[in-house]
PDB file of N, CA and C in Angstrom:
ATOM      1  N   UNK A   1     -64.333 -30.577   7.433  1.00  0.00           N
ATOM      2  CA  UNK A   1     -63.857 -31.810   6.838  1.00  0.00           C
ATOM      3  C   UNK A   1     -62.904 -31.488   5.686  1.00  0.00           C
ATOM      4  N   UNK A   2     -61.842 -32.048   5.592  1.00  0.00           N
ATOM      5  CA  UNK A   2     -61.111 -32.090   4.206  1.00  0.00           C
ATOM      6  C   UNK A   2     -62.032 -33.102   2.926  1.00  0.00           C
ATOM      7  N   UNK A   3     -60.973 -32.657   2.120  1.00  0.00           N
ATOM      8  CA  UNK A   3     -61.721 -32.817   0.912  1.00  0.00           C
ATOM      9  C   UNK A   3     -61.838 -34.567   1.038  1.00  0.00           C
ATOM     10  N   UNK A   4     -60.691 -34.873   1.049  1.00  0.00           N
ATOM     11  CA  UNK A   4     -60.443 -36.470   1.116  1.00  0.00           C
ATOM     12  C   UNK A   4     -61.750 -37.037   2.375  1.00  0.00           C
ATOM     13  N   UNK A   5     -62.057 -36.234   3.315  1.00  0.00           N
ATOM     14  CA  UNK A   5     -62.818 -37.144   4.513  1.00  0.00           C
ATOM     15  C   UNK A   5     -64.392 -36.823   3.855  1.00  0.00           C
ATOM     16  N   UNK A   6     -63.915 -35.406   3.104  1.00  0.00           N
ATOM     17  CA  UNK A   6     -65.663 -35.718   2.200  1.00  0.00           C
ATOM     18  C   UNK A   6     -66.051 -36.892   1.405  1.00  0.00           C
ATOM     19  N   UNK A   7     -65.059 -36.986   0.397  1.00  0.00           N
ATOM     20  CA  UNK A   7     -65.059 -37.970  -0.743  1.00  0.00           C
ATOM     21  C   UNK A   7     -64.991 -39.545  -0.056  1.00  0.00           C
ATOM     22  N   UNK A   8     -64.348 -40.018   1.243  1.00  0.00           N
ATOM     23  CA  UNK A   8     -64.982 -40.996   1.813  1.00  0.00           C
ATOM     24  C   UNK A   8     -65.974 -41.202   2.524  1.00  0.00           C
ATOM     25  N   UNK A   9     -66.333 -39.714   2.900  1.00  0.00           N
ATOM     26  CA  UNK A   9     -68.085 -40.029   3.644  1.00  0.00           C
ATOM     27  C   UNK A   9     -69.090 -40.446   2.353  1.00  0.00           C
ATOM     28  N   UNK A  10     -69.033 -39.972   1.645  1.00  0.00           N
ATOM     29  CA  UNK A  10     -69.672 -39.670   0.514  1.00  0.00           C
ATOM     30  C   UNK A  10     -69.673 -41.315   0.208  1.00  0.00           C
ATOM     31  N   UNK A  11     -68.598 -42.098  -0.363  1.00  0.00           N
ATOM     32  CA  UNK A  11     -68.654 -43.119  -0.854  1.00  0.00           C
ATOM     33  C   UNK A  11     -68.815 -44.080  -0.061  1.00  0.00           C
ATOM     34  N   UNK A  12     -68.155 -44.242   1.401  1.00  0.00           N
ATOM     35  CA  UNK A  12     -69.112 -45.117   2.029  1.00  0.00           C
ATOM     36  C   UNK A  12     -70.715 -44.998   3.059  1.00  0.00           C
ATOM     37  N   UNK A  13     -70.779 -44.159   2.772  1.00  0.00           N
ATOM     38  CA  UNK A  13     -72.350 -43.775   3.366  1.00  0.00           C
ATOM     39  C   UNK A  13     -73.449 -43.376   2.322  1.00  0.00           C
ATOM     40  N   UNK A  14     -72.962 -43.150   1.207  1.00  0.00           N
ATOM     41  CA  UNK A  14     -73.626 -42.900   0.569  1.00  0.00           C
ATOM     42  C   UNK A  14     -73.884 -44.050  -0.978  1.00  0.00           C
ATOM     43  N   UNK A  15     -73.213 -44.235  -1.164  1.00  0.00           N
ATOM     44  CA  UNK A  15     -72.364 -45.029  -2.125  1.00  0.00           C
ATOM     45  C   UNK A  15     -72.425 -46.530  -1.630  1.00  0.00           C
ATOM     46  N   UNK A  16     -72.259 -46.699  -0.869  1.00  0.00           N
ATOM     47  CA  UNK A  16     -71.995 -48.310   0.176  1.00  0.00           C
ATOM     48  C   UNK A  16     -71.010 -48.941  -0.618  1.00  0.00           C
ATOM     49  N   UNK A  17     -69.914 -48.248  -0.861  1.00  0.00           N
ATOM     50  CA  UNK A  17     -68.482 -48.489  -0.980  1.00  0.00           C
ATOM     51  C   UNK A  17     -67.877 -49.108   0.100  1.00  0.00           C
ATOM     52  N   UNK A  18     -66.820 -50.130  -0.180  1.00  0.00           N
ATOM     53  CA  UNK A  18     -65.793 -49.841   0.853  1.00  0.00           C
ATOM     54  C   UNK A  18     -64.597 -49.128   0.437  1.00  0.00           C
ATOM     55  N   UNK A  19     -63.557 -48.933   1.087  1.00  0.00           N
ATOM     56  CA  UNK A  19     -62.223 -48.255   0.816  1.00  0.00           C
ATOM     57  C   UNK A  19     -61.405 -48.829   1.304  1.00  0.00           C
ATOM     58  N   UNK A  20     -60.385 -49.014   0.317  1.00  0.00           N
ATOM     59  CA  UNK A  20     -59.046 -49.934   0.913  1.00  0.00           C
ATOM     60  C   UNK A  20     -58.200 -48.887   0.240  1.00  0.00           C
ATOM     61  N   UNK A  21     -56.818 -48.479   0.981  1.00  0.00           N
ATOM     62  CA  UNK A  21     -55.855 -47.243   0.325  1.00  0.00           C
ATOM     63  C   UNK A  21     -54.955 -48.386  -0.357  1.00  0.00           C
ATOM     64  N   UNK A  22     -54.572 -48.091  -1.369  1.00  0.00           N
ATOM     65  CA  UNK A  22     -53.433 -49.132  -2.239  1.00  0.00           C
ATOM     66  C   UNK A  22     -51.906 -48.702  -1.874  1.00  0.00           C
ATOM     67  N   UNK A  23     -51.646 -50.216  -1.563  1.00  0.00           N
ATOM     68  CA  UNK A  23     -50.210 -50.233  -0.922  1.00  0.00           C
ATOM     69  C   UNK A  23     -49.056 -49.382  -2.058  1.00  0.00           C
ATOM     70  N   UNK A  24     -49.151 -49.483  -3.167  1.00  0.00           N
ATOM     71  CA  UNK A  24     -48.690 -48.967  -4.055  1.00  0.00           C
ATOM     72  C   UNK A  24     -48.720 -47.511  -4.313  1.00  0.00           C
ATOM     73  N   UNK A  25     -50.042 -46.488  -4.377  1.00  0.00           N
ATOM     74  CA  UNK A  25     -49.694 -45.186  -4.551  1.00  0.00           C
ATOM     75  C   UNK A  25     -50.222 -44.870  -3.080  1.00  0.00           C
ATOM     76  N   UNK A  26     -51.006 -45.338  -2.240  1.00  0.00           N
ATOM     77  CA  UNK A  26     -51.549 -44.500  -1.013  1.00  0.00           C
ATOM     78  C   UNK A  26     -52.888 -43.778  -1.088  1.00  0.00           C
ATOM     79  N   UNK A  27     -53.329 -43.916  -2.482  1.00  0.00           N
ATOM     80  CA  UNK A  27     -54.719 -43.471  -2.640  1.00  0.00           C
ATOM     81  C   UNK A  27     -55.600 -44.485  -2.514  1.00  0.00           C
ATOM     82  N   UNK A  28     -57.054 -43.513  -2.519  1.00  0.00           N
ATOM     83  CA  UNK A  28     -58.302 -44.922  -2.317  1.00  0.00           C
ATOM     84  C   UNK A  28     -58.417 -45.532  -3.173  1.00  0.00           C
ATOM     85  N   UNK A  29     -59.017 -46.698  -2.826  1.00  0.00           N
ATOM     86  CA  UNK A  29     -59.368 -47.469  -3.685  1.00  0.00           C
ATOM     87  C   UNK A  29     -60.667 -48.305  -3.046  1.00  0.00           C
ATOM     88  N   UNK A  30     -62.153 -47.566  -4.291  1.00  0.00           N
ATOM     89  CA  UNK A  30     -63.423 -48.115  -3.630  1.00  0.00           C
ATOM     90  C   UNK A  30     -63.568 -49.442  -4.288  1.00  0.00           C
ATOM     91  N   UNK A  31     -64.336 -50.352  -3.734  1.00  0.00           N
ATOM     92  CA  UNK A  31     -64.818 -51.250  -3.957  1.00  0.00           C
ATOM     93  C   UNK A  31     -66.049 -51.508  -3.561  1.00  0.00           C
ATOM     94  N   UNK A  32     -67.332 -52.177  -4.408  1.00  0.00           N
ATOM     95  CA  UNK A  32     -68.606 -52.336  -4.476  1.00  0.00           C
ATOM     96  C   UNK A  32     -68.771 -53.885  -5.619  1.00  0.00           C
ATOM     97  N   UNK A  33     -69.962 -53.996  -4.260  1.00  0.00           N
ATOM     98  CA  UNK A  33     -70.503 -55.707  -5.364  1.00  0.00           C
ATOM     99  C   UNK A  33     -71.777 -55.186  -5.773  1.00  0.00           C
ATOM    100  N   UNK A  34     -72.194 -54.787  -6.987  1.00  0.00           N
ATOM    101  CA  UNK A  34     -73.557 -54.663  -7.533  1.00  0.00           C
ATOM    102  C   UNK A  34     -73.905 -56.189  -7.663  1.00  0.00           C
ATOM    103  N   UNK A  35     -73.886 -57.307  -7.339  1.00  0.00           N
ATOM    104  CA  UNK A  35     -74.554 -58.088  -7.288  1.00  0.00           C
ATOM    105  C   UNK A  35     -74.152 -59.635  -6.713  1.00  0.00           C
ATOM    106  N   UNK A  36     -73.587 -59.665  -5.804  1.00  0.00           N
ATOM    107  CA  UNK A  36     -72.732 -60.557  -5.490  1.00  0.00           C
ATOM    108  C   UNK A  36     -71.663 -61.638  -5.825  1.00  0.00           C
ATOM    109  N   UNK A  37     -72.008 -61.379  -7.161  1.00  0.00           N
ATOM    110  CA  UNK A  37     -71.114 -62.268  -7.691  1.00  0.00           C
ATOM    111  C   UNK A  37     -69.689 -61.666  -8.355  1.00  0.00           C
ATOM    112  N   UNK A  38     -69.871 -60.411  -8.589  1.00  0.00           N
ATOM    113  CA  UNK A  38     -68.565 -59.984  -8.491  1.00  0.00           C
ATOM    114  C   UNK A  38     -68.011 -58.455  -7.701  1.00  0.00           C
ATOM    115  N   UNK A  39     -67.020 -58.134  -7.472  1.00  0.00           N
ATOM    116  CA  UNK A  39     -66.454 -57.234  -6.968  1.00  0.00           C
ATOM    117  C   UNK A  39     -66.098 -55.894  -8.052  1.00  0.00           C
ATOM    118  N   UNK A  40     -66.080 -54.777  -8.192  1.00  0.00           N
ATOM    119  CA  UNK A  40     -66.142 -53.816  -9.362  1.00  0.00           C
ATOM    120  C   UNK A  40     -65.106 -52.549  -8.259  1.00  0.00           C
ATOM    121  N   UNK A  41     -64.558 -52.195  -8.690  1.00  0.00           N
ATOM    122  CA  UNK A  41     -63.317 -51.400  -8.228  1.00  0.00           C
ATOM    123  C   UNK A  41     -63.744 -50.354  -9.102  1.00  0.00           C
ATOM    124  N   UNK A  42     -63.701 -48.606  -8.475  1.00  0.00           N
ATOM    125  CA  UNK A  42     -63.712 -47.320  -8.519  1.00  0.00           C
ATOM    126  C   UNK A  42     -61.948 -46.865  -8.120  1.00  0.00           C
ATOM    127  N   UNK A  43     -61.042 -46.049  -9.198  1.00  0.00           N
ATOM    128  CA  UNK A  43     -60.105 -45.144  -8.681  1.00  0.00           C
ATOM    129  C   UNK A  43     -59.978 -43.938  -9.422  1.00  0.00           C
ATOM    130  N   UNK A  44     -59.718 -43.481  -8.398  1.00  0.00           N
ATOM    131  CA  UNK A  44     -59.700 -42.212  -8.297  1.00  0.00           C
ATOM    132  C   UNK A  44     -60.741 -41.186  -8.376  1.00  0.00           C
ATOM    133  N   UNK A  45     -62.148 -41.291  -7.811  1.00  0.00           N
ATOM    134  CA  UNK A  45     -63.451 -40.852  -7.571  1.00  0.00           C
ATOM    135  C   UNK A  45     -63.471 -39.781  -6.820  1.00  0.00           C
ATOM    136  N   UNK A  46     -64.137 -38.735  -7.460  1.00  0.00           N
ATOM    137  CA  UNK A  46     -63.984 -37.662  -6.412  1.00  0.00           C
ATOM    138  C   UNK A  46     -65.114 -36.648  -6.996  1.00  0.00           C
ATOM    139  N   UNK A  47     -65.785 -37.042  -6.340  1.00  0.00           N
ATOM    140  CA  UNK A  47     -67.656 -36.005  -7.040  1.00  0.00           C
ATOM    141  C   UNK A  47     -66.935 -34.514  -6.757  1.00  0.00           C
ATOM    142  N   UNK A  48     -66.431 -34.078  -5.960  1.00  0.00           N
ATOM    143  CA  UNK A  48     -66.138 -32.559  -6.175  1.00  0.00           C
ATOM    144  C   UNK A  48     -65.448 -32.400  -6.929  1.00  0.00           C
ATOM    145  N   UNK A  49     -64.500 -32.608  -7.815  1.00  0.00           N
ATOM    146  CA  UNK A  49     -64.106 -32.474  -8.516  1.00  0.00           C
ATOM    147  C   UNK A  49     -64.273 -32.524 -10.518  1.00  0.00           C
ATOM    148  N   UNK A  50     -65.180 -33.798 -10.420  1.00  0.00           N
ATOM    149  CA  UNK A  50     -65.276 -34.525 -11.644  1.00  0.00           C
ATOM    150  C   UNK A  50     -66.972 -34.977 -11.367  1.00  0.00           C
ATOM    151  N   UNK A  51     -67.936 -33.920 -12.093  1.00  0.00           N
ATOM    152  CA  UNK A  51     -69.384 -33.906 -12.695  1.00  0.00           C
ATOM    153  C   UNK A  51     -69.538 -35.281 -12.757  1.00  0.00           C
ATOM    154  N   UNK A  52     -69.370 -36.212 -13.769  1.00  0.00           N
ATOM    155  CA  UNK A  52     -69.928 -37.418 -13.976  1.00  0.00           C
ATOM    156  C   UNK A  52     -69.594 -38.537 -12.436  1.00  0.00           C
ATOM    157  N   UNK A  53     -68.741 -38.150 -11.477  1.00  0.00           N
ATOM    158  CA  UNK A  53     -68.703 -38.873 -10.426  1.00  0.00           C
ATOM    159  C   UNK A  53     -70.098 -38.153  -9.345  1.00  0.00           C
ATOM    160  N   UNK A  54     -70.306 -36.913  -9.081  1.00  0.00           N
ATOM    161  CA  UNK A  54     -71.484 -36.335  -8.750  1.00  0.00           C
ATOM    162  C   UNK A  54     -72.378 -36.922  -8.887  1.00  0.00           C
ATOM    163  N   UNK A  55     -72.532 -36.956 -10.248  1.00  0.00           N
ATOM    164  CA  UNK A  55     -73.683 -37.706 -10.740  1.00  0.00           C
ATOM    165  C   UNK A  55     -74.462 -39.260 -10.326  1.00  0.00           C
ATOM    166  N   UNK A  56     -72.642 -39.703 -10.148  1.00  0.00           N
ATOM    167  CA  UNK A  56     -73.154 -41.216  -9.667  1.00  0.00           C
ATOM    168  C   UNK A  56     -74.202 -41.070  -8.027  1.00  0.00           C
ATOM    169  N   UNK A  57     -73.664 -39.840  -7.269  1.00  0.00           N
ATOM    170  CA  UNK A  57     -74.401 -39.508  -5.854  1.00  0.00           C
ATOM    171  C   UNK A  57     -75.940 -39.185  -6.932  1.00  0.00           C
ATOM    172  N   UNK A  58     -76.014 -38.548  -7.600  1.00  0.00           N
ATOM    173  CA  UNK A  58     -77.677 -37.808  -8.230  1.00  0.00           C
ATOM    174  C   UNK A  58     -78.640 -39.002  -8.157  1.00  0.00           C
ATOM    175  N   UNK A  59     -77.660 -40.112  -8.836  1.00  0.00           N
ATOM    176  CA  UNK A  59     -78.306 -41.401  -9.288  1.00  0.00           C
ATOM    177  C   UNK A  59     -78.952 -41.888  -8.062  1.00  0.00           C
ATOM    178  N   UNK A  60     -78.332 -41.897  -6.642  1.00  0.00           N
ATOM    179  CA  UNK A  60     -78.880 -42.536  -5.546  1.00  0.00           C
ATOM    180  C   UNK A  60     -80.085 -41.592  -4.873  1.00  0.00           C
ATOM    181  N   UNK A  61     -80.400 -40.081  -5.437  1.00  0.00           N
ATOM    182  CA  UNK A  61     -81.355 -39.638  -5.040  1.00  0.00           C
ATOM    183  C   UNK A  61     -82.209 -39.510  -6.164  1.00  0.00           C
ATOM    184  N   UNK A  62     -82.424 -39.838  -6.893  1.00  0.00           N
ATOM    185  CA  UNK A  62     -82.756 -39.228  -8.136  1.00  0.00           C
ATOM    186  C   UNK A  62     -84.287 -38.839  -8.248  1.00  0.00           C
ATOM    187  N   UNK A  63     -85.348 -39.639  -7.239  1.00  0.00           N
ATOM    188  CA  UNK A  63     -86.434 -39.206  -7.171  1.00  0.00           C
ATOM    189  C   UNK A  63     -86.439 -37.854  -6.645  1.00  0.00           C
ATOM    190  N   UNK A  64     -85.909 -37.565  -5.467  1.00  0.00           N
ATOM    191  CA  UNK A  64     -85.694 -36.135  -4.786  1.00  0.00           C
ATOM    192  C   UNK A  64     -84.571 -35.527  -4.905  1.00  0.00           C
ATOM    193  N   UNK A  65     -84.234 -35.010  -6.137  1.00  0.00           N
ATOM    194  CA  UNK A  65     -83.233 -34.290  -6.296  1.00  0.00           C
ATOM    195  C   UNK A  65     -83.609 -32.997  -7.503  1.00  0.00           C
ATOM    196  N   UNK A  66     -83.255 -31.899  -6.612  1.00  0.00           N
ATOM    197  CA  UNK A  66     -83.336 -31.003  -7.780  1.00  0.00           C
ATOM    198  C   UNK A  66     -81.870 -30.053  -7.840  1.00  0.00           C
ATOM    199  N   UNK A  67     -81.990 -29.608  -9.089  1.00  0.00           N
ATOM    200  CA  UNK A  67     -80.449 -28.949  -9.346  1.00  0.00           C
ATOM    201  C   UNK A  67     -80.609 -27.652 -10.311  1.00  0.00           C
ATOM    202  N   UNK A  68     -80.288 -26.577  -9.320  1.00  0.00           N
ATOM    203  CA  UNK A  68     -80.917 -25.427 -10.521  1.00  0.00           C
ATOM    204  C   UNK A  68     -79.330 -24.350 -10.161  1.00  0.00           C
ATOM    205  N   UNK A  69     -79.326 -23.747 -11.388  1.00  0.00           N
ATOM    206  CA  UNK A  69     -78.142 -22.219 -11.451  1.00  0.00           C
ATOM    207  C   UNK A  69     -78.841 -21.281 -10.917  1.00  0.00           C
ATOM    208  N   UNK A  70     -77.980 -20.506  -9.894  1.00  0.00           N
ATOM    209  CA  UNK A  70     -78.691 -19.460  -9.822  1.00  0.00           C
ATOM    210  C   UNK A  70     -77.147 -18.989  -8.746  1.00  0.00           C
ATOM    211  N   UNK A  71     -76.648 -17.766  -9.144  1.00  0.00           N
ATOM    212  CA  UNK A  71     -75.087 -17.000  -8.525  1.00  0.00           C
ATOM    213  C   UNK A  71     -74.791 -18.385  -8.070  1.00  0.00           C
ATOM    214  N   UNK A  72     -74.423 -19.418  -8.749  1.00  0.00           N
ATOM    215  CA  UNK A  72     -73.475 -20.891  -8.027  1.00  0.00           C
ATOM    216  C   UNK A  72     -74.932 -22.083  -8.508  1.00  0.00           C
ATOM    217  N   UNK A  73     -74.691 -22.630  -7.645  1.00  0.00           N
ATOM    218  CA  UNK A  73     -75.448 -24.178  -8.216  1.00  0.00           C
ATOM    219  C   UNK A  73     -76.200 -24.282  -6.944  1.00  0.00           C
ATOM    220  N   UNK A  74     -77.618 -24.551  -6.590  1.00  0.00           N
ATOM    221  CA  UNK A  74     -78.301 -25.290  -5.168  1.00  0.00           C
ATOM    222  C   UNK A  74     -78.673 -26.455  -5.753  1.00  0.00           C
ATOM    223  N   UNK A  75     -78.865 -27.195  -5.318  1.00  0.00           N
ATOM    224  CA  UNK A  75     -79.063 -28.441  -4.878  1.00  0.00           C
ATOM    225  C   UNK A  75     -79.803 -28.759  -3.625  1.00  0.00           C
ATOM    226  N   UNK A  76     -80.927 -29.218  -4.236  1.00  0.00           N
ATOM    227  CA  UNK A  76     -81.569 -29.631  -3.238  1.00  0.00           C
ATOM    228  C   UNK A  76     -82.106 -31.007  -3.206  1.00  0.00           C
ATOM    229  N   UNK A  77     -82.192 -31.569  -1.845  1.00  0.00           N
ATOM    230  CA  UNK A  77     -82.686 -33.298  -2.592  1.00  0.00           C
ATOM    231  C   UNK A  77     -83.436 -33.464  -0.468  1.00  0.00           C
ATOM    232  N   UNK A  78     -84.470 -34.243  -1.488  1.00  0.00           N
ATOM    233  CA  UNK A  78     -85.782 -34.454   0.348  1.00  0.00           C
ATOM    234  C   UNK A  78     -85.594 -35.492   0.491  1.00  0.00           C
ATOM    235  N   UNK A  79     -85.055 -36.131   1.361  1.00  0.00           N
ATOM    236  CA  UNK A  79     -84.720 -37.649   2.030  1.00  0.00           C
ATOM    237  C   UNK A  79     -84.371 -38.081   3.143  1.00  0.00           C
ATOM    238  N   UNK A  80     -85.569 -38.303   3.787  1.00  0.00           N
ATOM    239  CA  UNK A  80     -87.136 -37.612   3.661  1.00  0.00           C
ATOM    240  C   UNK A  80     -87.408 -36.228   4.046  1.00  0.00           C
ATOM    241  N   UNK A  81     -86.671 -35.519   4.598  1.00  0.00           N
ATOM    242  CA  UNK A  81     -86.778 -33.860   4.720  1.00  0.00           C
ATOM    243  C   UNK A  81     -85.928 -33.507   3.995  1.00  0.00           C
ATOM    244  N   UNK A  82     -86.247 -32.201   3.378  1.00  0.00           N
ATOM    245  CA  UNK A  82     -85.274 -31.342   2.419  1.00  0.00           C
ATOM    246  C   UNK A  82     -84.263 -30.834   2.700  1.00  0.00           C
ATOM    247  N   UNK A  83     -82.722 -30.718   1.626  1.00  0.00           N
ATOM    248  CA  UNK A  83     -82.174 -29.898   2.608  1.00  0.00           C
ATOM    249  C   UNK A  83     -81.236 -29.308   1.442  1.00  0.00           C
ATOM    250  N   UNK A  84     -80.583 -28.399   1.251  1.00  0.00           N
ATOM    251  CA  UNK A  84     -80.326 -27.267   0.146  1.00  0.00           C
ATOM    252  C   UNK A  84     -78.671 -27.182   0.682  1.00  0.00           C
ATOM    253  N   UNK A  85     -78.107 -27.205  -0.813  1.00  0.00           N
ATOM    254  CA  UNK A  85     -76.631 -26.496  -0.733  1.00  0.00           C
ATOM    255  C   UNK A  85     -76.639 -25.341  -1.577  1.00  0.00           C
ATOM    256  N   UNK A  86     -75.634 -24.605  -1.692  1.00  0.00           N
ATOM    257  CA  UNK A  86     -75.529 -23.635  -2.691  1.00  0.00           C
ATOM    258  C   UNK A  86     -74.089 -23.190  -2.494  1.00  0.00           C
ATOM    259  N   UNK A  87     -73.610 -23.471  -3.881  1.00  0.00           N
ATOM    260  CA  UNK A  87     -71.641 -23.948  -3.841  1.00  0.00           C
ATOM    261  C   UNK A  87     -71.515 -22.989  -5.535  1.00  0.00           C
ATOM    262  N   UNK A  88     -70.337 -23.091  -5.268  1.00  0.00           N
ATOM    263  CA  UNK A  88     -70.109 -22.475  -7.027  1.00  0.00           C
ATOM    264  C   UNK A  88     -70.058 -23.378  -7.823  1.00  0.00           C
ATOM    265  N   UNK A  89     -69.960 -24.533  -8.361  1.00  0.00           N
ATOM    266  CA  UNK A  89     -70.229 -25.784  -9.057  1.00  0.00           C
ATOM    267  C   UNK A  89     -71.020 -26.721  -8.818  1.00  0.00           C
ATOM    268  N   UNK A  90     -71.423 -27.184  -9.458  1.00  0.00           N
ATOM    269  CA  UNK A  90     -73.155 -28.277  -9.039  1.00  0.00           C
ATOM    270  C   UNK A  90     -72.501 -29.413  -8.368  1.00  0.00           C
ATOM    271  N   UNK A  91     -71.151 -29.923  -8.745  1.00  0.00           N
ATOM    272  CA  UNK A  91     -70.781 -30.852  -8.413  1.00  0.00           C
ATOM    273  C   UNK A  91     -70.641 -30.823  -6.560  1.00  0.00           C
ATOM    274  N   UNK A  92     -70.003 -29.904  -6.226  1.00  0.00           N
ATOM    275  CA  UNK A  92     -69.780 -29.389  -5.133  1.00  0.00           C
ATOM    276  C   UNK A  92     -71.071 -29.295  -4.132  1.00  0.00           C
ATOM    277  N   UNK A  93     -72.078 -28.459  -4.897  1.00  0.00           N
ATOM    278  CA  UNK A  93     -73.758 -28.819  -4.196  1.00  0.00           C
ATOM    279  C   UNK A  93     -74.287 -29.567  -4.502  1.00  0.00           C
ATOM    280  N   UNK A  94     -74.198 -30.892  -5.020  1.00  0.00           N
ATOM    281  CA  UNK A  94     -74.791 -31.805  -5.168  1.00  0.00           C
ATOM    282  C   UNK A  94     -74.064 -32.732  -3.400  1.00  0.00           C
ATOM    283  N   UNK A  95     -72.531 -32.795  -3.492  1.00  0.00           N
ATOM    284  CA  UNK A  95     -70.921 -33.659  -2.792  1.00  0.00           C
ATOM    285  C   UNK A  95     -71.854 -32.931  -0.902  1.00  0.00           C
ATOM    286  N   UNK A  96     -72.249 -31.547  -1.112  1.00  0.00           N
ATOM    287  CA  UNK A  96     -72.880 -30.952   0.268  1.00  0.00           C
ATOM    288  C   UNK A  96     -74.210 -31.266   0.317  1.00  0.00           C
ATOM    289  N   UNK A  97     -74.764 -30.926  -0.223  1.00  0.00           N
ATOM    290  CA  UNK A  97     -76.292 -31.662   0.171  1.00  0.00           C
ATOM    291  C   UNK A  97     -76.228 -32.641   0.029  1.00  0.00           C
ATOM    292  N   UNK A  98     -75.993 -33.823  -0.560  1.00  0.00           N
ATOM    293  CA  UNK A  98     -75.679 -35.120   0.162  1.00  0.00           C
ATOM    294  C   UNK A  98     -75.028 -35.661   1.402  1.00  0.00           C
ATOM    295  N   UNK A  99     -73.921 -34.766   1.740  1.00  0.00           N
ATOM    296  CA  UNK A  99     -73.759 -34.504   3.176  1.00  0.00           C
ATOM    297  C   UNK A  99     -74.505 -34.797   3.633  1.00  0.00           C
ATOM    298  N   UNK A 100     -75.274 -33.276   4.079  1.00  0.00           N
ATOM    299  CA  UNK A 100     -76.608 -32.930   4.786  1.00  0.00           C
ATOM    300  C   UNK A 100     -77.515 -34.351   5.615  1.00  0.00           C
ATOM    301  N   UNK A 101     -77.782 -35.220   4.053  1.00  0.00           N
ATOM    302  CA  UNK A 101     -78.621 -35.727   4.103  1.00  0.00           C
ATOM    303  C   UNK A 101     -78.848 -36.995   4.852  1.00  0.00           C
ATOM    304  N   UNK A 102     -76.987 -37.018   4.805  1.00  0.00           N
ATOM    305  CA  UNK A 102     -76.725 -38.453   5.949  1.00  0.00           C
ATOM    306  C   UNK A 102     -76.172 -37.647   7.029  1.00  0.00           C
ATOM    307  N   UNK A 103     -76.591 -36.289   7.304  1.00  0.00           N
ATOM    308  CA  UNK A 103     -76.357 -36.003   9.054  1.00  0.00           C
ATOM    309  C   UNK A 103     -74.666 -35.439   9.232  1.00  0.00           C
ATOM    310  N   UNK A 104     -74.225 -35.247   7.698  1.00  0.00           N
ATOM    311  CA  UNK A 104     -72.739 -34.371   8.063  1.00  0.00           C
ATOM    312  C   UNK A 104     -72.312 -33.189   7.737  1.00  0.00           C
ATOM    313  N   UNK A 105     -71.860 -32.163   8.289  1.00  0.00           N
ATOM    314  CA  UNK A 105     -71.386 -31.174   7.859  1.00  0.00           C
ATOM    315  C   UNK A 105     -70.169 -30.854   7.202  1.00  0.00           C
ATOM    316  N   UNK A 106     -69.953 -30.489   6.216  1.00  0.00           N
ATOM    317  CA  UNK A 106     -68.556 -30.646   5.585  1.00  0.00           C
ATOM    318  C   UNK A 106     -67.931 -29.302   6.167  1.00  0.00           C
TER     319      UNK A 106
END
């Protein structure tokens, strides 16, 4: 997978984003209703790249998620079976074991 088909698996399967590309630059542009009454727009999101977007994936496992250093970052998170990355940045094994977890291989 390229990076870009990660960062949209990620946000709509994981995330329950949608994605609309903006007529203007050609990049994504997510969109999510935390509560129906309004619409909340994400640009330029990209958990491999940028820790605090990762994080927003941590947030959706957060009961089963563990994250330890060791030569790179694993990540592991059970939902409902376990399943382990190990990347050189956490962000990166956090972006793959979330993969995993909805059934994709990056």
């Amino acid at each position: 997978m390229t990076e870009q088909q990660i960062i949209e698996t990620l946000a709509t399967n994981v995330m329950g984003w949608e994605v609309v590309n903006s007529e203007v630059t050609g990049k994504p542009r997510w969109f999510y209703q935390p509560d129906k009454q309004f619409c909340l727009e994400m640009i330029d999101w990209n958990p491999l790249q940028n820790i605090a977007d990762a994080w927003m994936l941590v947030e959706k496992f957060e009961d089963s998620l563990t994250l330890e250093s060791w030569e790179g970052f694993i990540c592991e998170i059970c939902s409902p079976v376990c399943v382990r990355a190990h990347e050189k940045t956490a962000q990166e094994a956090i972006c793959k074991a979330a993969l995993k977890v909805i059934g994709q291989d990056a």
